[in-house]
Protein backbone atom coordinates (compact mmCIF):
# COMPACT_ATOMS: atom_id res chain seq x y z
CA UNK A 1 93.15 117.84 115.13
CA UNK A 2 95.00 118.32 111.91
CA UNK A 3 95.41 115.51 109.00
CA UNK A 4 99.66 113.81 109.77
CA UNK A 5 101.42 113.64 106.90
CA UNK A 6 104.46 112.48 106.52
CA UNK A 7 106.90 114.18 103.65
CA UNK A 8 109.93 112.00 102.58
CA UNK A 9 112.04 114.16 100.44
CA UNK A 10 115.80 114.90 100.35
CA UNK A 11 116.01 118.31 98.03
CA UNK A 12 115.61 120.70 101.49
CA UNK A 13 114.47 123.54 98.67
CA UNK A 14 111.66 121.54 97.63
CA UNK A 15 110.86 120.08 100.81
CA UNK A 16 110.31 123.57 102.20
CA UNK A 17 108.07 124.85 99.90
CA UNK A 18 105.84 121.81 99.39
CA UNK A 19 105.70 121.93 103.55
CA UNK A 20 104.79 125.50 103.60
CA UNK A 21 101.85 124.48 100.91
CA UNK A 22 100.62 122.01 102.70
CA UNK A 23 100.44 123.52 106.45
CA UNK A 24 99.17 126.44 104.49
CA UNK A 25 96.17 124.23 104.29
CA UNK A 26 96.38 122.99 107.52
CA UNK A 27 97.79 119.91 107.59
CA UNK A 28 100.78 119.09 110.06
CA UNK A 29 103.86 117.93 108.35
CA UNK A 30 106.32 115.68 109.58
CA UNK A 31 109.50 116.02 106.96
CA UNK A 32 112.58 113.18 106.29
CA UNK A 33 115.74 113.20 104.24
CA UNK A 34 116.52 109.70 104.15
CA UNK A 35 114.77 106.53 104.04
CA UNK A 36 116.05 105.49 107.92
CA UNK A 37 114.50 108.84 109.52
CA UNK A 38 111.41 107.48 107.92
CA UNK A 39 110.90 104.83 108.88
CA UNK A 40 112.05 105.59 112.31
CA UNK A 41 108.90 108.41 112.05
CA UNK A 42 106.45 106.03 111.41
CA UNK A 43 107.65 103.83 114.18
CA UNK A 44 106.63 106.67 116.45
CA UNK A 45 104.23 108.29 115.22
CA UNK A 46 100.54 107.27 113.28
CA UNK A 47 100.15 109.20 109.74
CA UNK A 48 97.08 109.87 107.95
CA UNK A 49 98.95 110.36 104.60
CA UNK A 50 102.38 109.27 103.35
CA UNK A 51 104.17 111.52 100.18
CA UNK A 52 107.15 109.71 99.50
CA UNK A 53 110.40 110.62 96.71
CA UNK A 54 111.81 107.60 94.72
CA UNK A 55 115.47 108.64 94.82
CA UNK A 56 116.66 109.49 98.02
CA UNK A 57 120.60 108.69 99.29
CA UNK A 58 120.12 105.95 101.28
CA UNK A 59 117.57 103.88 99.06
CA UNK A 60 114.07 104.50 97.54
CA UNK A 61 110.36 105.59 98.77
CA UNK A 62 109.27 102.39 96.93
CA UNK A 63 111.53 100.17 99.64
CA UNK A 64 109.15 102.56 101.97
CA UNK A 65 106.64 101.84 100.12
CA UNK A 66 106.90 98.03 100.02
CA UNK A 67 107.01 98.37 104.00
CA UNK A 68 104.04 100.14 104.35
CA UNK A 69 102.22 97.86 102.20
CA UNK A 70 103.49 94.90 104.14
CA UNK A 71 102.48 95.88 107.79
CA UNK A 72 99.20 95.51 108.71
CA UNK A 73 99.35 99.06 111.18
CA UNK A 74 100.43 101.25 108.13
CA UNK A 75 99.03 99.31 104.88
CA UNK A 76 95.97 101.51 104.84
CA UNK A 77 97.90 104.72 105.11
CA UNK A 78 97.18 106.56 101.76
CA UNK A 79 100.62 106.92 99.91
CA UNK A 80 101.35 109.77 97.02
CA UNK A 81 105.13 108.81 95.13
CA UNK A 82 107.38 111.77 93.93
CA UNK A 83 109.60 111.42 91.26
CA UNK A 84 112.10 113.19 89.34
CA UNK A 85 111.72 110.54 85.92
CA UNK A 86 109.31 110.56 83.54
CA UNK A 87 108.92 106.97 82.59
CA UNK A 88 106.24 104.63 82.78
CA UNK A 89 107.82 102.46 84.34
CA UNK A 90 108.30 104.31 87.48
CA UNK A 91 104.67 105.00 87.77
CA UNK A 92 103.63 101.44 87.35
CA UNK A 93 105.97 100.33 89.36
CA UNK A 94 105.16 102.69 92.45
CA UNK A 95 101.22 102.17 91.51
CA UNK A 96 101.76 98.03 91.24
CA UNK A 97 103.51 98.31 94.46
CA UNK A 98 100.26 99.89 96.50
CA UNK A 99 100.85 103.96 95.62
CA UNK A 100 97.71 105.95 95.38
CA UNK A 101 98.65 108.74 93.40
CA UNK A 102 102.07 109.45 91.19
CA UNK A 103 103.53 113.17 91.07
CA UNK A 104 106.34 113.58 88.85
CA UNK A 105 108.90 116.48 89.16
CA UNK A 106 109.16 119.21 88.47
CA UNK A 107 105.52 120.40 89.90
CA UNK A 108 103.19 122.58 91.27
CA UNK A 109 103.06 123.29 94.98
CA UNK A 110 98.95 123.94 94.81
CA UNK A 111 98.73 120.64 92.67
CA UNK A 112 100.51 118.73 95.18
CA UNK A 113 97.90 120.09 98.01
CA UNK A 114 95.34 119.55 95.63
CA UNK A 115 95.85 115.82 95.11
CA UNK A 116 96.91 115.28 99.27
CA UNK A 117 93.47 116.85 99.94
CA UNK A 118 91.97 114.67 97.30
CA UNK A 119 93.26 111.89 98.71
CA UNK A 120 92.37 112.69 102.02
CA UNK A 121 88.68 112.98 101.42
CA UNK A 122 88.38 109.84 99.43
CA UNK A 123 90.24 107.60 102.18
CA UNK A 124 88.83 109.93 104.91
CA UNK A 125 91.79 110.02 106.95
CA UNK A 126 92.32 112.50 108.98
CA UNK A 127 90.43 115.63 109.32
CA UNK A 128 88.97 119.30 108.38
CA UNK A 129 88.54 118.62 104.63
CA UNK A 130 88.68 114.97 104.70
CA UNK A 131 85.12 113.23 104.74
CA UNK A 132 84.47 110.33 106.76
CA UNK A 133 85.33 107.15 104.83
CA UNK A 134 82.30 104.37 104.65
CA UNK A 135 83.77 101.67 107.70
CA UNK A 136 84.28 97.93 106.83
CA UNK A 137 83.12 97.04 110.08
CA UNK A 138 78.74 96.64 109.64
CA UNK A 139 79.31 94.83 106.34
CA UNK A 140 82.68 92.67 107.31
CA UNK A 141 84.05 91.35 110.63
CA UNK A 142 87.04 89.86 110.81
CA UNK A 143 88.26 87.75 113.92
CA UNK A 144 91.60 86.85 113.37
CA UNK A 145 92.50 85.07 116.28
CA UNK A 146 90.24 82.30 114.96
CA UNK A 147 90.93 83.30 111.27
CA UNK A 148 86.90 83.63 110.35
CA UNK A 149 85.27 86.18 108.37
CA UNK A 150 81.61 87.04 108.55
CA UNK A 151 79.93 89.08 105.94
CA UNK A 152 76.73 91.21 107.53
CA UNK A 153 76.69 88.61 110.46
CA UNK A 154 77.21 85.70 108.02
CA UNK A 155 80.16 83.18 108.78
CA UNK A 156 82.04 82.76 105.35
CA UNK A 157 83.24 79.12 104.51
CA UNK A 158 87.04 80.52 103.66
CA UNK A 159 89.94 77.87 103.41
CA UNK A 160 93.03 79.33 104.84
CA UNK A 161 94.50 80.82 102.18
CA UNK A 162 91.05 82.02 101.17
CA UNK A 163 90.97 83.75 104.68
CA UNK A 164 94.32 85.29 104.74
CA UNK A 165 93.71 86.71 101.08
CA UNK A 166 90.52 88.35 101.89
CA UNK A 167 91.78 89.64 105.07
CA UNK A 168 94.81 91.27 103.23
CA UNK A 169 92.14 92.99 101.13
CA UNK A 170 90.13 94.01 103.66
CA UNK A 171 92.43 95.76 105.73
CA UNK A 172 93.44 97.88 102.32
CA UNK A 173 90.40 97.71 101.32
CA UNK A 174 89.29 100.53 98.53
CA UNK A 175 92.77 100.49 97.67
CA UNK A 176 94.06 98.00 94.63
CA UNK A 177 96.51 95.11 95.47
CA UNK A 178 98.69 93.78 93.00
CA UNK A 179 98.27 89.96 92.16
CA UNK A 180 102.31 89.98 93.69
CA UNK A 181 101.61 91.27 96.75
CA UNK A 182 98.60 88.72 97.33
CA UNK A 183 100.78 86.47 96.84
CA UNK A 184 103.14 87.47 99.45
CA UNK A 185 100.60 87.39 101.90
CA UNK A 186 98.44 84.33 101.54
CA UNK A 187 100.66 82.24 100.16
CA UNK A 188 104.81 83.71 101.31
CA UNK A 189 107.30 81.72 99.98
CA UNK A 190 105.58 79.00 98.29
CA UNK A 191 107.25 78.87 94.92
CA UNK A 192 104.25 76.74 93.42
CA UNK A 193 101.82 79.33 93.46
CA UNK A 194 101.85 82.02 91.13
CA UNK A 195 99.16 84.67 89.56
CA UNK A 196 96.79 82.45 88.25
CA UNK A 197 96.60 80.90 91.52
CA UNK A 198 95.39 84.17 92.89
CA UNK A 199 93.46 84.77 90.15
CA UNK A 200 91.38 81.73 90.49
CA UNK A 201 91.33 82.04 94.19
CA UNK A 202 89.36 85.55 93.83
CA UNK A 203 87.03 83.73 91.45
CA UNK A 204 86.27 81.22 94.29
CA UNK A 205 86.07 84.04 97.37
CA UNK A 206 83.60 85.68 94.66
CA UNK A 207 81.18 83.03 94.23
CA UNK A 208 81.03 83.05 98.34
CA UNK A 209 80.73 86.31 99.10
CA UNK A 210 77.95 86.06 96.34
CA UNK A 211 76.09 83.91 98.22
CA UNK A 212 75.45 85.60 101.39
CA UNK A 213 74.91 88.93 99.59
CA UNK A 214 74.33 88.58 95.52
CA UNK A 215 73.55 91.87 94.75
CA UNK A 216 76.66 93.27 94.93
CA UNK A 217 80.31 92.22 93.88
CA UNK A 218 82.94 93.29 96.52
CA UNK A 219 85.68 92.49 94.48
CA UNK A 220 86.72 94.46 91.97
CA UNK A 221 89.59 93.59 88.84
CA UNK A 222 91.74 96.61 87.92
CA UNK A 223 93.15 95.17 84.42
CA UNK A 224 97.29 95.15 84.71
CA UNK A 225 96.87 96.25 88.30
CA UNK A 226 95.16 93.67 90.56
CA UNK A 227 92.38 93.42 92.72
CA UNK A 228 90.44 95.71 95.08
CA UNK A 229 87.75 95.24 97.92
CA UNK A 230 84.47 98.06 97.76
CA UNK A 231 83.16 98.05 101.24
């Protein structure tokens, strides 16, 4: 079965050709226009790869974006941004925000197919030329009903917020999270808590998932970016 990817681009020109690339390669390609159609797409259908436009007529890929990141059932999908600016700012924003890989406009058709494939292998989504990706599951189990993680068969002694930020990372895990959207989903709307709460939460989960394994360090810092999990 071919790798699902799902092309969110309103330029029917460019949409077209950077289709016709990737099925060229095998891949099945679902396209949208508008923000709405795709997220009505993803509703109905599971993706192995998102490539998403900033500027589209009825909002942005990064409100897509933000969405993805935010449900639990797509916050794995790999994501690749499109984007018609230059700045920095874009890319950081789109990478800060859970993006895998930026694109900017105008570009190559083979170099798009390139990096889809790329990131198809590394996540191992999908199929054909996508590898399998190493599984979570014989190092980390995590029973959420009764909010306890175990690390190769160890319980871990995780507070609550300790539990929900370590199960946010491991269900993105090899992907990096910004310190923001930790944030959002250990802590939601408590105004007290800011970065340096996260920070020195990750510190703590550290020292415990030292302790049942301490020769390797899960957690990984990505300097201006955030935090990742290597399982």
């Amino acid at each position: 079965m071919s790798a699902r990817l799902l092309l969110l681009e309103d330029d029917p020109a460019i949409a077209r050709t950077v289709a016709y690339a990737l099925e060229r390669d095998g891949l099945a390609v679902t396209h949208s226009l508008l923000v709405h159609d795709a997220r009505q797409q993803l509703r109905r259908t599971r993706f192995d790869l998102l490539v998403l436009d900033v500027g589209l007529p009825d909002g942005s890929g990064l409100d897509l974006l933000r969405d993805v990141r935010g449900a639990a059932q797509t916050v794995a999908i790999p994501v690749l941004m499109l984007s018609a600016h230059g700045e920095e700012i874009d890319r950081v924003l789109g990478l800060e925000l859970g993006a895998d890989d930026y694109l900017t406009k105008p570009f190559s058709p083979r170099e798009l197919a390139a990096r889809v494939k790329a990131l198809l292998r590394r996540t191992g989504h999908g199929n054909g030329h996508a590898s399998p990706a190493p599984a979570a599951a014989p190092l980390f189990h995590d029973d959420e009903p009764g909010q306890r993680i175990s690390l190769r068969g160890q319980a871990l002694p995780l507070t609550r917020r300790e539990y929900r930020l370590l199960s946010h990372l491991l269900r993105g895990a090899g992907r990096i999270h910004s310190r923001e959207a930790l944030l959002a989903a250990a802590w939601g709307d408590d105004s007290e808590s800011t970065d340096r709460t996260v920070d020195t939460h990750i510190k703590t989960l550290r020292a415990k998932l030292r302790e049942v394994d301490p020769e390797r360090e899960y957690i990984s810092t990505h300097r201006g970016m955030g935090y990742c999990l290597d399982v």
